[in-house]
Each structure stands twice: as C-alpha cells, then as structure tokens.
PDB file of N, CA and C in Angstrom:
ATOM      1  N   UNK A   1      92.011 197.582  89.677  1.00  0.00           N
ATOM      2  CA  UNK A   1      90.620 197.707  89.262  1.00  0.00           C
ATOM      3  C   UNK A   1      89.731 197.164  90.374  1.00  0.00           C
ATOM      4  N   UNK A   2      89.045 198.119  90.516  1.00  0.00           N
ATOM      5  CA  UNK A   2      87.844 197.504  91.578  1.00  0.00           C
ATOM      6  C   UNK A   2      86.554 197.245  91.076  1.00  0.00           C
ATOM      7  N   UNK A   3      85.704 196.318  91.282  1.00  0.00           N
ATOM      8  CA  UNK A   3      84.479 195.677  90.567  1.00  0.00           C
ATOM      9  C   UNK A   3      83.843 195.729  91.947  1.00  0.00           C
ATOM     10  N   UNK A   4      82.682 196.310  91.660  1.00  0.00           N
ATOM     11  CA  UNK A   4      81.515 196.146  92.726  1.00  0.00           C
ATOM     12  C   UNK A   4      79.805 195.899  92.138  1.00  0.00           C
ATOM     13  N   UNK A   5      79.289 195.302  92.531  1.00  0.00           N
ATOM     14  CA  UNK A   5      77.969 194.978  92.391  1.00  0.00           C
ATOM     15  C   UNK A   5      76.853 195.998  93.486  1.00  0.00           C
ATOM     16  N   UNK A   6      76.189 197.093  92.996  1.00  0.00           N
ATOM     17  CA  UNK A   6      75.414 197.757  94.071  1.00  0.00           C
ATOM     18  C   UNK A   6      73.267 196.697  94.179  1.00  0.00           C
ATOM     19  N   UNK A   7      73.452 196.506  95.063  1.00  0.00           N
ATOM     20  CA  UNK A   7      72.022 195.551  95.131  1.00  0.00           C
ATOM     21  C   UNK A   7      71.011 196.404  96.049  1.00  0.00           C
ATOM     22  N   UNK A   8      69.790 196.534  95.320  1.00  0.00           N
ATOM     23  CA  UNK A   8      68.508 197.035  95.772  1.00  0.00           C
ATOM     24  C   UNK A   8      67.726 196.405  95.692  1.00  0.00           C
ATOM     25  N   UNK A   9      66.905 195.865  97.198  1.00  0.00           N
ATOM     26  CA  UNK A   9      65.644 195.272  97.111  1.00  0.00           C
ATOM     27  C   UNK A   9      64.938 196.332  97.837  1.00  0.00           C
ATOM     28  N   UNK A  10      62.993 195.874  97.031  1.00  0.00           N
ATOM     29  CA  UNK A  10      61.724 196.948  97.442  1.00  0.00           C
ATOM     30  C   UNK A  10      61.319 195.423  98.267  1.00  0.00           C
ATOM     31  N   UNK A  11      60.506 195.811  98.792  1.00  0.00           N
ATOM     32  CA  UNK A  11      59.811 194.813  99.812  1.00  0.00           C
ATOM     33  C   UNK A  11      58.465 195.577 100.031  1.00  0.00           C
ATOM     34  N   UNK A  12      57.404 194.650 100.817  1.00  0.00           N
ATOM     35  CA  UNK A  12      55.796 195.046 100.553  1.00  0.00           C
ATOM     36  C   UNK A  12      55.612 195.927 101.711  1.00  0.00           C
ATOM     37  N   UNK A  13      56.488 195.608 102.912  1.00  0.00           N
ATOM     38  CA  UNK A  13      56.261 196.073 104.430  1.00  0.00           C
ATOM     39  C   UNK A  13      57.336 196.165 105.279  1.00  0.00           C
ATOM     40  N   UNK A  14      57.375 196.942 106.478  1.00  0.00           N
ATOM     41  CA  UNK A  14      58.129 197.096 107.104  1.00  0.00           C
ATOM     42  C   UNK A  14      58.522 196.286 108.289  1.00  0.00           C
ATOM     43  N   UNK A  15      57.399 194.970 108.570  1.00  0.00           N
ATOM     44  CA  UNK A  15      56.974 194.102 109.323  1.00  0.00           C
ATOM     45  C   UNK A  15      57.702 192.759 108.896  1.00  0.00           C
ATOM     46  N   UNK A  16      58.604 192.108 109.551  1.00  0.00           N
ATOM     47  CA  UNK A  16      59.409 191.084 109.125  1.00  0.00           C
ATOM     48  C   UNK A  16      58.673 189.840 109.118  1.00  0.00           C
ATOM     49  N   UNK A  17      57.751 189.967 109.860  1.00  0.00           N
ATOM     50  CA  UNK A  17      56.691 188.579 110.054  1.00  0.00           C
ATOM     51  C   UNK A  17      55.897 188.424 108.288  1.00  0.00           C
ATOM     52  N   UNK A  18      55.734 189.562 107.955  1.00  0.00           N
ATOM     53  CA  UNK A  18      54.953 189.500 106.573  1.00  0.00           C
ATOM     54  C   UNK A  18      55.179 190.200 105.233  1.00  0.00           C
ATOM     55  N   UNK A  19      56.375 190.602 105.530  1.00  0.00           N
ATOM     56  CA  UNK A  19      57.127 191.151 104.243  1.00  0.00           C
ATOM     57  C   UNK A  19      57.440 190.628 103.191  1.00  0.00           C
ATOM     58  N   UNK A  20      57.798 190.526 102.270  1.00  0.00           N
ATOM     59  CA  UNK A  20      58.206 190.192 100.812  1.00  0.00           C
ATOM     60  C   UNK A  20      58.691 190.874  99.982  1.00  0.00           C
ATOM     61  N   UNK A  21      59.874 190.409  99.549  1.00  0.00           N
ATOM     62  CA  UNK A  21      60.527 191.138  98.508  1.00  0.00           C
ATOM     63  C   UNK A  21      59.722 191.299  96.921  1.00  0.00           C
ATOM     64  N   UNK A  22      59.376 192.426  96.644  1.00  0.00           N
ATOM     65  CA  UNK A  22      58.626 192.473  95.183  1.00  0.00           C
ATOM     66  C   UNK A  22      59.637 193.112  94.142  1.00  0.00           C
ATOM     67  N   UNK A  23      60.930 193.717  94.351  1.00  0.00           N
ATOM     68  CA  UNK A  23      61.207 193.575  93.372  1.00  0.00           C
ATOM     69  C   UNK A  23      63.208 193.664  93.791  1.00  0.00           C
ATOM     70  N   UNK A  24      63.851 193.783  93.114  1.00  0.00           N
ATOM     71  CA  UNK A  24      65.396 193.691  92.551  1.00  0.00           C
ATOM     72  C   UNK A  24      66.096 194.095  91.435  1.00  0.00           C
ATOM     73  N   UNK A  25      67.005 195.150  92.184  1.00  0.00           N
ATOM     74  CA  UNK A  25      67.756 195.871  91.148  1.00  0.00           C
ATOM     75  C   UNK A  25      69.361 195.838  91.613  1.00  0.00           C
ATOM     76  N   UNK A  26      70.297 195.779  90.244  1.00  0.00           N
ATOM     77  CA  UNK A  26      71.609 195.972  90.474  1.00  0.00           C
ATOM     78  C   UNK A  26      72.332 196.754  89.332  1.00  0.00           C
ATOM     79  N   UNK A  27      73.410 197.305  89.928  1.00  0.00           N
ATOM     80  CA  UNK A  27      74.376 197.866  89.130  1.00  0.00           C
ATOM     81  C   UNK A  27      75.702 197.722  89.356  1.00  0.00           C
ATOM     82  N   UNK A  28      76.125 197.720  88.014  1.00  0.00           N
ATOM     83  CA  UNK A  28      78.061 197.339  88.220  1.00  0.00           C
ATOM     84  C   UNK A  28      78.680 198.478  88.158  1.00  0.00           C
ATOM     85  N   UNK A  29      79.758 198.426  89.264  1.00  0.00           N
ATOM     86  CA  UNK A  29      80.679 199.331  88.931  1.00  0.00           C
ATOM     87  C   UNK A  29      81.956 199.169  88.928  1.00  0.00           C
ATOM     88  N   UNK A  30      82.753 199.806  88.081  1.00  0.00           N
ATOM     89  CA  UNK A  30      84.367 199.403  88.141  1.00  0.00           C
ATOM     90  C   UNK A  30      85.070 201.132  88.383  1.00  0.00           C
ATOM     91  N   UNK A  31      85.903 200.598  89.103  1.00  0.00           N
ATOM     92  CA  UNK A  31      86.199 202.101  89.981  1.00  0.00           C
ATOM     93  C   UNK A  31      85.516 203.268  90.337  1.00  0.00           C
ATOM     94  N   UNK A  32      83.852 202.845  91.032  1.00  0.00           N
ATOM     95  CA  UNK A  32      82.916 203.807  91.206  1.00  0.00           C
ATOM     96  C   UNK A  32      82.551 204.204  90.594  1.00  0.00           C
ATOM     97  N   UNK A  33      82.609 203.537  89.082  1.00  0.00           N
ATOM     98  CA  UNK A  33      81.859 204.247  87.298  1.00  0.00           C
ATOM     99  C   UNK A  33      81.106 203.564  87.320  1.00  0.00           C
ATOM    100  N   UNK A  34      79.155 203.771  86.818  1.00  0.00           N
ATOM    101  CA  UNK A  34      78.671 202.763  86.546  1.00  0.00           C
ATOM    102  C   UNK A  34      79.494 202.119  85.113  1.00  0.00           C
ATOM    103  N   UNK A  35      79.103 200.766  84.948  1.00  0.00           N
ATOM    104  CA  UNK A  35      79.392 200.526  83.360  1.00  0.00           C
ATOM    105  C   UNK A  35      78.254 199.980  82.626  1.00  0.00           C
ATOM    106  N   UNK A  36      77.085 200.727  82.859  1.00  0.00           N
ATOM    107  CA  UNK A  36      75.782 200.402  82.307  1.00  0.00           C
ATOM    108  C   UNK A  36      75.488 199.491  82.163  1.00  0.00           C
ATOM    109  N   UNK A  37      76.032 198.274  82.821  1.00  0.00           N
ATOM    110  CA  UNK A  37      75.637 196.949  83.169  1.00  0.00           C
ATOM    111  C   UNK A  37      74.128 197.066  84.252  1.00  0.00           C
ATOM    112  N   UNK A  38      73.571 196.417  83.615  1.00  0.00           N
ATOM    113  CA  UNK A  38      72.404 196.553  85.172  1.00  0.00           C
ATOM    114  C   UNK A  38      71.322 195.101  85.000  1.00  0.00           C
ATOM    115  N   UNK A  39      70.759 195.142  86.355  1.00  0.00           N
ATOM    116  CA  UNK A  39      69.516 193.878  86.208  1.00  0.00           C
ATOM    117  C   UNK A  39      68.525 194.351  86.882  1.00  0.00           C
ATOM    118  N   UNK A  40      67.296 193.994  86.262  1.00  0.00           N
ATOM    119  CA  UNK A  40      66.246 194.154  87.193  1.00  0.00           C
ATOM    120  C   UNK A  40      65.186 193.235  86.898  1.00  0.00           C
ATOM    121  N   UNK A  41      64.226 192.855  88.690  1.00  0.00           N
ATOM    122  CA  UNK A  41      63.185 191.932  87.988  1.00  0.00           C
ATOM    123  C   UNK A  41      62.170 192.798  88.832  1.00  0.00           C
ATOM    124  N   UNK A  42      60.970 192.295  88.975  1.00  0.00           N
ATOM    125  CA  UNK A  42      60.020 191.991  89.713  1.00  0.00           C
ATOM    126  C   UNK A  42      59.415 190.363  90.339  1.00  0.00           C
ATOM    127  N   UNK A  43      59.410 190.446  91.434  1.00  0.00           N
ATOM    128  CA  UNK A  43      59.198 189.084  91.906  1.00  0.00           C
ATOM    129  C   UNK A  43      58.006 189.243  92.945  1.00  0.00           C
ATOM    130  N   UNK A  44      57.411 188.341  92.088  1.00  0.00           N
ATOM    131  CA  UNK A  44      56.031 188.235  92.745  1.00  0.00           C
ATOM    132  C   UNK A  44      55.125 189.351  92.986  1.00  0.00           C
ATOM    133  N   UNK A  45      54.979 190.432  91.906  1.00  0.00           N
ATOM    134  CA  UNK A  45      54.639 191.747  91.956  1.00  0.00           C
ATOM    135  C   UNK A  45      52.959 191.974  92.457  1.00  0.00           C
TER     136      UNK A  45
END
C-alpha cells in the first residue's frame, strides 16, 4: 500500500521578496486513488 499526501499552495505573487501564501490544499491518496480525505484553509486571505 502506498499513502501519499498531494500539497497545494496559492500565494499573492510571483516575487519572493513579497509573496505570501493565502491559501492550502491537500489530498490523500492510497495507491493513486483519492480517498476523499482532503484539507483546506485560507491563510491570511
């Protein structure tokens, strides 16, 4: 069995001096299936 966590961050800019992450998303998968496990926030929107 393989377990993987897929992670997505949005960010404000493309500029590393002033960027910020605004939001975060994940999904689980076990043998490349999602298993409708998921998280998401917004941070600092």
């Amino acid at each position: 069995m393989t377990r993987e966590i897929v992670l997505d961050t949005e960010t404000t800019s493309t500029d590393a001096k002033v960027e910020r992450i605004i939001e975060v998303g994940c999904v689980e998968l076990i043998n490349h299936t999602p298993t409708g496990r998921t998280f998401h926030r917004y941070c600092n929107p």
